[in-house]
N, C-alpha and C. Protein backbone atom coordinates (compact mmCIF):
# COMPACT_ATOMS: atom_id res chain seq x y z
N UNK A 1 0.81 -1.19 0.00
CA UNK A 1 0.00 0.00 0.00
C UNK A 1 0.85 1.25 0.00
N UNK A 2 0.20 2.17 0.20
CA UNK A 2 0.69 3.67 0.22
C UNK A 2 1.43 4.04 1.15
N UNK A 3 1.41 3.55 2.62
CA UNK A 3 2.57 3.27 3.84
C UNK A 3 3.67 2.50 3.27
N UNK A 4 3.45 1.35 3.10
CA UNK A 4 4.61 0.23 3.00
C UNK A 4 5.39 0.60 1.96
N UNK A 5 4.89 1.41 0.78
CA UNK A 5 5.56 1.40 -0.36
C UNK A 5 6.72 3.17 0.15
N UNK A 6 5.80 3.68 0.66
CA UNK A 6 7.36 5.07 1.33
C UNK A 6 7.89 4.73 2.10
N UNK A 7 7.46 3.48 3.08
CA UNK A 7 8.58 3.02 4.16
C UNK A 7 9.45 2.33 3.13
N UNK A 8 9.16 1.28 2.23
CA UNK A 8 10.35 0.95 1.46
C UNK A 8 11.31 2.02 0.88
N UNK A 9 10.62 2.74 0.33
CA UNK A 9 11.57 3.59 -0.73
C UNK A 9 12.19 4.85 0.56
N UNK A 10 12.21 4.77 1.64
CA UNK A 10 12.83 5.48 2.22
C UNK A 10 13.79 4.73 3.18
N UNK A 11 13.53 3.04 3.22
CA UNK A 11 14.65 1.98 2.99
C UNK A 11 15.87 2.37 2.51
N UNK A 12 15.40 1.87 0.88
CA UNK A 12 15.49 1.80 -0.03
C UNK A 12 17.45 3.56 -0.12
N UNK A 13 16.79 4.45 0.64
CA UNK A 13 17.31 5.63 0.37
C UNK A 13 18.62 5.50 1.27
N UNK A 14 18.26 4.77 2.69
CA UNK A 14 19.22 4.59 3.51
C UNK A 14 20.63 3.05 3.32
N UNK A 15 20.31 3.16 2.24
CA UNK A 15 21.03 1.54 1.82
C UNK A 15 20.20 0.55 1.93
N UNK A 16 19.45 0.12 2.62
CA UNK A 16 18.82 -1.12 2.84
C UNK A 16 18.27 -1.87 2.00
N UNK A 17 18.55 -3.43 2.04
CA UNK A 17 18.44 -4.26 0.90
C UNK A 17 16.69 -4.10 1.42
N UNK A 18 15.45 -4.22 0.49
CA UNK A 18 14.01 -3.94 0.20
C UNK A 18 13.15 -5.30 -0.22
N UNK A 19 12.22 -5.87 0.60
CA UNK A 19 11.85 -7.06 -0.20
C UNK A 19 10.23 -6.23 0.16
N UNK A 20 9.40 -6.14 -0.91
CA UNK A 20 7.91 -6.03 -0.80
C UNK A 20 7.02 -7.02 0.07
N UNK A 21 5.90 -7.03 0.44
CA UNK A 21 5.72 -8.45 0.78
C UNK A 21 3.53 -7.84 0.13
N UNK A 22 3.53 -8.30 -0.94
CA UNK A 22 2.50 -7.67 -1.87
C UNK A 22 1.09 -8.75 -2.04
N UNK A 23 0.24 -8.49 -2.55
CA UNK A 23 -1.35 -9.40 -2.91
C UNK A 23 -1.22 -9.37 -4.52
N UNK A 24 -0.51 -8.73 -5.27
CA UNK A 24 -0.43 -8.96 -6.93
C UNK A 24 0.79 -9.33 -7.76
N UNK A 25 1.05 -9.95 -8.85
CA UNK A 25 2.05 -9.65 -9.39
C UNK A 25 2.48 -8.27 -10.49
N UNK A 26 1.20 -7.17 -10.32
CA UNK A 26 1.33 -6.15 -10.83
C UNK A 26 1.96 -4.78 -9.59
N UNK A 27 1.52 -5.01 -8.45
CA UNK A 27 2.27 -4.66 -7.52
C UNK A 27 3.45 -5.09 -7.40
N UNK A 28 3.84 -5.90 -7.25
CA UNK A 28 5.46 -6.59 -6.94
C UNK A 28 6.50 -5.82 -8.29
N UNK A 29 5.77 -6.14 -9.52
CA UNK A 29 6.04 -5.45 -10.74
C UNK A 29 6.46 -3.84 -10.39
N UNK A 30 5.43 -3.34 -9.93
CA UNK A 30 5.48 -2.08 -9.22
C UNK A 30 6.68 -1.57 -8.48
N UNK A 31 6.44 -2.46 -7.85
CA UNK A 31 7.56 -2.07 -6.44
C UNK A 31 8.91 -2.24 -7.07
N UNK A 32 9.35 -3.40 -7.82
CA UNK A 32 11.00 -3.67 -8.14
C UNK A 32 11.34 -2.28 -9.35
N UNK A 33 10.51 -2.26 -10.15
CA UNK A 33 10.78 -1.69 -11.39
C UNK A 33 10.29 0.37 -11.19
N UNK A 34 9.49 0.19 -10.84
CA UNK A 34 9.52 1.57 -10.63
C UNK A 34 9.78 2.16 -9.16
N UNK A 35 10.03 1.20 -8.31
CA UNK A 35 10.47 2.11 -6.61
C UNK A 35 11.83 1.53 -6.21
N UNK A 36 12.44 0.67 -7.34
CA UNK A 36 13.65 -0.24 -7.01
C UNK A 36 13.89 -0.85 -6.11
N UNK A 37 12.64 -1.35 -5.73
CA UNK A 37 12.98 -2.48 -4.41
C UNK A 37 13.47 -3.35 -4.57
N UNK A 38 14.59 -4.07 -3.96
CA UNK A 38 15.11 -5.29 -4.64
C UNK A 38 14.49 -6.84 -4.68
N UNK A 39 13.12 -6.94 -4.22
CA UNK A 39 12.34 -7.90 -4.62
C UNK A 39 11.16 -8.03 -4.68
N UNK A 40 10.01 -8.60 -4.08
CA UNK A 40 8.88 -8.46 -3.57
C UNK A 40 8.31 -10.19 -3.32
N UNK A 41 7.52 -10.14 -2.51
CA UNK A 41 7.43 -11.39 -2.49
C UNK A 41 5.79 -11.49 -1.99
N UNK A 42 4.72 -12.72 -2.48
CA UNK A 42 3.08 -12.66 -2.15
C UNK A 42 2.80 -13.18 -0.72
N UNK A 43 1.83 -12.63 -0.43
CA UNK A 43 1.05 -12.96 0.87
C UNK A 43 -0.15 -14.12 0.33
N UNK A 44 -0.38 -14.47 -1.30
CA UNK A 44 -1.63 -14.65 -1.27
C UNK A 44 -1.65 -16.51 -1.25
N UNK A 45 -0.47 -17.35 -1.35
CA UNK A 45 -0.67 -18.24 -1.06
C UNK A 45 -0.46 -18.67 0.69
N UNK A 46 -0.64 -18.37 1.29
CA UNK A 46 -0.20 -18.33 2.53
C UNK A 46 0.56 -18.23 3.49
N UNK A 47 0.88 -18.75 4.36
CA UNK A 47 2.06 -18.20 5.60
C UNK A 47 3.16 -18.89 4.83
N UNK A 48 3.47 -21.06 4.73
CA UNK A 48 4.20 -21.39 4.21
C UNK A 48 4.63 -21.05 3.06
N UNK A 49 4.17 -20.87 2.47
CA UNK A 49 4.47 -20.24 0.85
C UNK A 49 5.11 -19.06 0.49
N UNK A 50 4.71 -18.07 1.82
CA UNK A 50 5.70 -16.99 1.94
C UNK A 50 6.64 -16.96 3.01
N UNK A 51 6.74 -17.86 4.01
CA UNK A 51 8.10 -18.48 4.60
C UNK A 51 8.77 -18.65 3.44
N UNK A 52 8.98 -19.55 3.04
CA UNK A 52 9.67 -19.87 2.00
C UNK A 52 10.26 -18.88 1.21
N UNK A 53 9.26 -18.05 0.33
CA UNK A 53 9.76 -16.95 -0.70
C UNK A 53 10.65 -16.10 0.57
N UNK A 54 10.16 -15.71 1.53
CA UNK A 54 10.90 -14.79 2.14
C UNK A 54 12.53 -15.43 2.60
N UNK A 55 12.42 -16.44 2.77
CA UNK A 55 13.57 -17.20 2.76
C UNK A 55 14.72 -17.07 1.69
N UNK A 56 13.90 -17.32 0.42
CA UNK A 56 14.53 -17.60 -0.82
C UNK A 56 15.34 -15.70 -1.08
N UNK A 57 13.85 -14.76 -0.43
CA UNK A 57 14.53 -13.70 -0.95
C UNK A 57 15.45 -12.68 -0.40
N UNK A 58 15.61 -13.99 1.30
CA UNK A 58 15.77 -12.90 2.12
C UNK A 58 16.83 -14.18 2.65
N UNK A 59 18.10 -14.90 2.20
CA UNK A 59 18.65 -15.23 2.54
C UNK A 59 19.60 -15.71 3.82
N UNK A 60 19.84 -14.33 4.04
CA UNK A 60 20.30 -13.86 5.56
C UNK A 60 19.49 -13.75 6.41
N UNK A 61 17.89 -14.03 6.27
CA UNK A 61 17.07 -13.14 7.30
C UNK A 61 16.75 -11.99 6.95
N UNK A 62 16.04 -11.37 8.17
CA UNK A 62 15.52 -9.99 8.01
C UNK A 62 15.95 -9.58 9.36
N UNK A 63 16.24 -8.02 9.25
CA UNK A 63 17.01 -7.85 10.00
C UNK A 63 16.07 -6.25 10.74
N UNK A 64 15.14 -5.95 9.65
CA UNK A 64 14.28 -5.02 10.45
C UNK A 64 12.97 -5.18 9.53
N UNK A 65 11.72 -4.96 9.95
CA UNK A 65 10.63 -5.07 9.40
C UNK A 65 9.56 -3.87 9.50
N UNK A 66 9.26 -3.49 8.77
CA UNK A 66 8.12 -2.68 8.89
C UNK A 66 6.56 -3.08 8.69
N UNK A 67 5.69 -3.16 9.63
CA UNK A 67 4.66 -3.80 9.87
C UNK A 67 2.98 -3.13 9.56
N UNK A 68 2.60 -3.33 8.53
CA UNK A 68 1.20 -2.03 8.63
C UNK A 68 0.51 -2.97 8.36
N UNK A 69 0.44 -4.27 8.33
CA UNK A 69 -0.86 -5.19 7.91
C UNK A 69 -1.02 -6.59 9.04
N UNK A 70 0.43 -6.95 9.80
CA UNK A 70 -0.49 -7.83 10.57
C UNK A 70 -0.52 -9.00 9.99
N UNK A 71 -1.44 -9.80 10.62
CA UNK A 71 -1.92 -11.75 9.79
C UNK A 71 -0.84 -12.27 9.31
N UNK A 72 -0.90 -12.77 8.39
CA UNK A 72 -0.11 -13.64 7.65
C UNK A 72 0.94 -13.50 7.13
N UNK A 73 1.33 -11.79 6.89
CA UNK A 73 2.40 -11.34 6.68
C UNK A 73 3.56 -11.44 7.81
N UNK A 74 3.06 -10.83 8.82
CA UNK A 74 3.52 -11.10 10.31
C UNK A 74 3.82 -12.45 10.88
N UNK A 75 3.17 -12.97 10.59
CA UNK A 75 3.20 -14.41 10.95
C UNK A 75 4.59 -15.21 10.34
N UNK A 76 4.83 -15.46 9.20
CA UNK A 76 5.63 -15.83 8.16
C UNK A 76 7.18 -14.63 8.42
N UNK A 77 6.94 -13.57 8.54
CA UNK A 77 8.34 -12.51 8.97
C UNK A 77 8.73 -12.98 10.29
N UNK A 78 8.02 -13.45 11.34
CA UNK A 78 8.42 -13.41 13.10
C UNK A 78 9.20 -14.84 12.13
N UNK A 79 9.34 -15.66 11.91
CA UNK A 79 10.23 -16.86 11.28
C UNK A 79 11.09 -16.65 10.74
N UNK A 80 11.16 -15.29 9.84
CA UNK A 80 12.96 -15.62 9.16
C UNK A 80 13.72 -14.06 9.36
N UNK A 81 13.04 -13.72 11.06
CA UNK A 81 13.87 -12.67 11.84
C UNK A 81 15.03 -13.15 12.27
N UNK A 82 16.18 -11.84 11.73
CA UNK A 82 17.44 -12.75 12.77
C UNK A 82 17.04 -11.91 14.16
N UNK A 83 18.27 -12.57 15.24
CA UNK A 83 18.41 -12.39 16.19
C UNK A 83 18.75 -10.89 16.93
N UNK A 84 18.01 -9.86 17.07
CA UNK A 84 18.51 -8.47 17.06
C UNK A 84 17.76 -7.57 16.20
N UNK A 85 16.74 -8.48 15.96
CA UNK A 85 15.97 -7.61 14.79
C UNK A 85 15.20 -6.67 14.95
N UNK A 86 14.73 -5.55 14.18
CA UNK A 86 13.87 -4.72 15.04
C UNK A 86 12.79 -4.39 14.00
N UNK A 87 11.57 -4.26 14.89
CA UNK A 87 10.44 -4.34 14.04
C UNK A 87 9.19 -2.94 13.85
N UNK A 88 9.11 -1.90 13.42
CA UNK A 88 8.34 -0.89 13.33
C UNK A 88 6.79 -1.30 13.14
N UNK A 89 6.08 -1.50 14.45
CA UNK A 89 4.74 -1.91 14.28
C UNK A 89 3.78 -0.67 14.14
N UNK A 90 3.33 -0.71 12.65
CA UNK A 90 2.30 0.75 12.45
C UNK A 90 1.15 0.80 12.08
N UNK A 91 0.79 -0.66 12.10
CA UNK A 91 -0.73 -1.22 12.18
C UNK A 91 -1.14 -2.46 11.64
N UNK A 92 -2.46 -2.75 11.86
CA UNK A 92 -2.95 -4.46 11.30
C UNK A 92 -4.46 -4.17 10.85
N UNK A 93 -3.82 -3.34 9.33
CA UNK A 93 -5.14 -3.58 8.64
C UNK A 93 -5.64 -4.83 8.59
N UNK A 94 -4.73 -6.05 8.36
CA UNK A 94 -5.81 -7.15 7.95
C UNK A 94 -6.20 -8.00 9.10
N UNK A 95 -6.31 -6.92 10.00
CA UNK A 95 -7.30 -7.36 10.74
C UNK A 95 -8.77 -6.37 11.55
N UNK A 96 -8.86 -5.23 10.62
CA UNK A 96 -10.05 -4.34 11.62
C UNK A 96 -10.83 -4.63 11.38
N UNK A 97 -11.36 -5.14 9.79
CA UNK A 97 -12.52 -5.85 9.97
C UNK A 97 -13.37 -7.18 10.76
N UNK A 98 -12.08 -7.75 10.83
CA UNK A 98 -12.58 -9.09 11.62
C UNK A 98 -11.90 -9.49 13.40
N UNK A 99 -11.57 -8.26 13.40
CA UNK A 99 -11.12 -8.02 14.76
C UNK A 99 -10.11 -9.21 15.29
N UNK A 100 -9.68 -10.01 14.40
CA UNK A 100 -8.46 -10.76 14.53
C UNK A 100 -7.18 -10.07 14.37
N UNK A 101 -7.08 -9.59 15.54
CA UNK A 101 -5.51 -8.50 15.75
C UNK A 101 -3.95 -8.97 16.21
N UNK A 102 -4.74 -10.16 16.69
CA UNK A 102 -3.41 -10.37 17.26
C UNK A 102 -2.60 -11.92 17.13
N UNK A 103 -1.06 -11.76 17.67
CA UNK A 103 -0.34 -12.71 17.37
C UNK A 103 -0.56 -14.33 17.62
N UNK A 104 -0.24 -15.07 16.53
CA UNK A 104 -0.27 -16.59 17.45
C UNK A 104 1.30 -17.27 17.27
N UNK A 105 2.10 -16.52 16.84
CA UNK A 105 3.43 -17.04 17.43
C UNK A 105 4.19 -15.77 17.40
N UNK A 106 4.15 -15.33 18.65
CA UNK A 106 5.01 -14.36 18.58
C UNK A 106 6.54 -14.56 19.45
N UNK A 107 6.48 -16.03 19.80
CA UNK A 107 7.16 -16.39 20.53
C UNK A 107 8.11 -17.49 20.06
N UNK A 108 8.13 -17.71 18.21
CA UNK A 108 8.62 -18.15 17.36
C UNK A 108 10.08 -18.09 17.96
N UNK A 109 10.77 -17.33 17.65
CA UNK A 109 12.42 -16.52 17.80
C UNK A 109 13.16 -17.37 19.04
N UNK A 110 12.19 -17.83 20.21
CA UNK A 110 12.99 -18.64 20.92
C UNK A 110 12.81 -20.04 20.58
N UNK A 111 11.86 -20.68 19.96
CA UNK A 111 11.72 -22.30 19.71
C UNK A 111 12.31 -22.30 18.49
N UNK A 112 11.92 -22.03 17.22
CA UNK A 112 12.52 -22.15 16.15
C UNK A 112 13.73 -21.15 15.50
N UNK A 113 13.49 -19.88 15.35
CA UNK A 113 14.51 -19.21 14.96
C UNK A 113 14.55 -19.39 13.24
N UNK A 114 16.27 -18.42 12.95
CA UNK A 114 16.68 -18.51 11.76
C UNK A 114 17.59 -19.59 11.53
């Protein structure tokens, strides 16, 4: 969205390697090619599916996150946080409608990890 995409590109300004984490492949399109993010990766097959991509695109981990949506995005990032990571929580749209706000592993980082 319109948050996530100036928190990237103001990433993006400070050096920081940029992965999208998007619902289209016309967005993701978006984000690499015209805001130079260096990847983007979908929310729309689910948590595993974007474990994985975030894995694939995020090699090292993630090392800071910026948070405006919450669910499944959140869910799948608390997994391939490194150790020291820091996270800018600035909201959970995808959850005001259904008032599902909050975490079910937020406690990932000590059982499983990177």
């Amino acid at each position: 969205g319109a948050v996530g995409s100036l928190a990237g590109q103001l990433a993006k300004m400070r050096g920081a390697r940029v992965i999208g984490i998007v619902g289209s492949d016309a967005k993701a399109q978006w984000l690499t090619s015209e805001l130079g993010f260096d990847g983007a990766v979908s929310y729309k097959d689910g948590e595993v599916a974007l474990v994985a991509a975030l894995r694939a695109a995020a090699p090292n981990g993630v090392d800071k996150y910026f948070d405006n949506t919450g669910g499944v995005s959140t869910e799948a990032v608390l997994q391939v946080l490194n150790n020291g990571a820091r996270i800018a929580l600035c909201g959970v749209i995808s959850g005001y409608n259904s008032g599902e706000m909050g975490l079910s592993n937020y406690q990932v980082r000590g059982s499983q990890g990177r």
